[in-house]
Protein backbone atom coordinates (compact mmCIF):
# COMPACT_ATOMS: atom_id res chain seq x y z
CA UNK A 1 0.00 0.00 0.00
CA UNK A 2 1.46 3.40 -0.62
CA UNK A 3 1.54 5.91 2.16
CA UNK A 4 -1.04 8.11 1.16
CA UNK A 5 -3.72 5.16 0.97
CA UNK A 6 -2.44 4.53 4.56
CA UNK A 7 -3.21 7.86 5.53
CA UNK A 8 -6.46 7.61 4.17
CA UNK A 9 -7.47 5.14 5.80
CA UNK A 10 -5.91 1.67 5.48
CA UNK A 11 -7.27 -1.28 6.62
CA UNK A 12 -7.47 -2.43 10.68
CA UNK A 13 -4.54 -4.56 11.84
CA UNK A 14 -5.11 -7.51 14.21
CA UNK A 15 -2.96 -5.28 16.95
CA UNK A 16 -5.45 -2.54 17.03
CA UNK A 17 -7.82 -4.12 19.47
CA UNK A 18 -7.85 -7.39 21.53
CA UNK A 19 -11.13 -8.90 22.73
CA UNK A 20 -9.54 -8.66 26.73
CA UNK A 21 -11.48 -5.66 28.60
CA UNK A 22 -9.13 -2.75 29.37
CA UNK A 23 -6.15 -4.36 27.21
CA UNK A 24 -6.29 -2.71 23.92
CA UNK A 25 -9.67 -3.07 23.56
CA UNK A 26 -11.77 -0.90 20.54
CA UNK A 27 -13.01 1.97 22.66
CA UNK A 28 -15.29 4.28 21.37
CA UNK A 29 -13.80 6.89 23.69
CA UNK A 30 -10.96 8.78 21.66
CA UNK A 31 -8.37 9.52 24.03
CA UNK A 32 -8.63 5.71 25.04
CA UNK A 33 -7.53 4.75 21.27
CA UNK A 34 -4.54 7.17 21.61
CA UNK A 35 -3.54 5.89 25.20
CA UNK A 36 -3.54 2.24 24.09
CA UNK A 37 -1.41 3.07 20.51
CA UNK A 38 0.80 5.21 22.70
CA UNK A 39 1.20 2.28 25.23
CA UNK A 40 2.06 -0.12 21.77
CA UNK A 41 4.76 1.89 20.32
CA UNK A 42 5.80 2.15 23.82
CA UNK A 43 6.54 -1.36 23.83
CA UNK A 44 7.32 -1.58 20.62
CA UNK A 45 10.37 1.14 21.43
CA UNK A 46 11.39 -0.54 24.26
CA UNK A 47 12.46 -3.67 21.93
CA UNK A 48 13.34 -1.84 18.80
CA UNK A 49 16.28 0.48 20.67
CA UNK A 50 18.09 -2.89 20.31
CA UNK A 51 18.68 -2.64 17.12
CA UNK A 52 18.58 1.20 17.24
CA UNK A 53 15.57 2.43 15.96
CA UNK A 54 12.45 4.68 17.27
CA UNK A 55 8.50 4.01 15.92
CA UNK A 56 6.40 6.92 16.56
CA UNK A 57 2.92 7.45 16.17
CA UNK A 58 2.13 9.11 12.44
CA UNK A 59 -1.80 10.75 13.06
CA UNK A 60 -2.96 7.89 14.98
CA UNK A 61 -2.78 6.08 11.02
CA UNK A 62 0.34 4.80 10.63
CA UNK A 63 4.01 4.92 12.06
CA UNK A 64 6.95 6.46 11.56
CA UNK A 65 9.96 3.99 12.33
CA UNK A 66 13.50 5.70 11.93
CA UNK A 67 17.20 4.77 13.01
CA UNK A 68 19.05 7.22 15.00
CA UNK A 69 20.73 8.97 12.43
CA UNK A 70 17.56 10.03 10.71
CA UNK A 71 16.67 7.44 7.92
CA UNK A 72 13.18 6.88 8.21
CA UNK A 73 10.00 4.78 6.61
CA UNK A 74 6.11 5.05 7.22
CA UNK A 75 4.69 1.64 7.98
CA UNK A 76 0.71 1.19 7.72
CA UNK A 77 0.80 -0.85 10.83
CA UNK A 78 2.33 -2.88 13.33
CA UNK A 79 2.59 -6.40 11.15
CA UNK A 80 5.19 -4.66 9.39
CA UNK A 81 6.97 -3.32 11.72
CA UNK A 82 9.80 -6.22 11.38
CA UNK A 83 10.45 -6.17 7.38
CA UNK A 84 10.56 -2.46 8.12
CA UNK A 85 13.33 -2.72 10.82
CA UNK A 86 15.12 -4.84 9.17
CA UNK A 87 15.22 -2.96 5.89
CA UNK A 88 16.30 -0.34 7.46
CA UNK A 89 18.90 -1.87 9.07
CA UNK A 90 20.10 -4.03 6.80
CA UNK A 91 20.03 -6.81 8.60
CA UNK A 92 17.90 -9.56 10.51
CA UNK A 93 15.90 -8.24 13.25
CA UNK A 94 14.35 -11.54 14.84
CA UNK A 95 12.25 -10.61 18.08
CA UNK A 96 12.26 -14.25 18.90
CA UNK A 97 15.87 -14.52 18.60
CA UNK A 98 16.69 -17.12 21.77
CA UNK A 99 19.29 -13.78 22.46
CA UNK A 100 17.29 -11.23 21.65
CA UNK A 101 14.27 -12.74 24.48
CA UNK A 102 17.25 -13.06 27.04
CA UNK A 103 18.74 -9.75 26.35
CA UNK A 104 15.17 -8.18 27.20
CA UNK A 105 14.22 -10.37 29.96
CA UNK A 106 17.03 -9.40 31.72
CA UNK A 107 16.77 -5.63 30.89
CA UNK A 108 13.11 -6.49 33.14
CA UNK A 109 15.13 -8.08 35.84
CA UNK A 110 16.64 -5.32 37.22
């Protein structure tokens, strides 16, 4: 999909909503929608600064995932997040990397 059909309203992603009251859940209240996708690419963040990039919310539409020296690509949601990372890294980014889960469980163990 180009970027501008993204803006325009893309299709819903499976990670917009869960069916679990009060975790992620399709609220009808606005600021509710914008505290659950700011709690996503909060934990989205919090995995990607392994590999040294930042996601940030594009107008609540897509995101904005870009490595710290500015490179950047919109992504329509979080399904590609992965091909995205790793494009723009140029190299695997596995988040189920038997390394990658240890590294971040013990970044919780602290």
């Amino acid at each position: 999909m180009c970027s501008l059909c993204g803006v325009l309203g893309g299709n819903e992603h499976w990670t917009d909503a869960a069916v679990r009251p009060g975790v992620f859940t399709r609220n009808h209240a606005s600021p509710e929608r914008r505290r659950e996708r700011a709690e996503r690419v909060r934990a989205a963040n919090e995995m990607l600064s392994a590999f040294g990039l930042i996601l940030s919310d594009w107008q609540g539409t897509s995101f904005v995932l870009s490595t710290r020296t500015g490179k950047s690509e919109i992504i329509e949601d979080l399904g590609h997040l992965w091909p995205g990372a790793e494009k723009l890294v140029g190299r695997p980014c596995d988040p189920l990397d038997v390394a990658f889960v240890s590294r971040m469980e013990a970044r919780h163990d602290d």
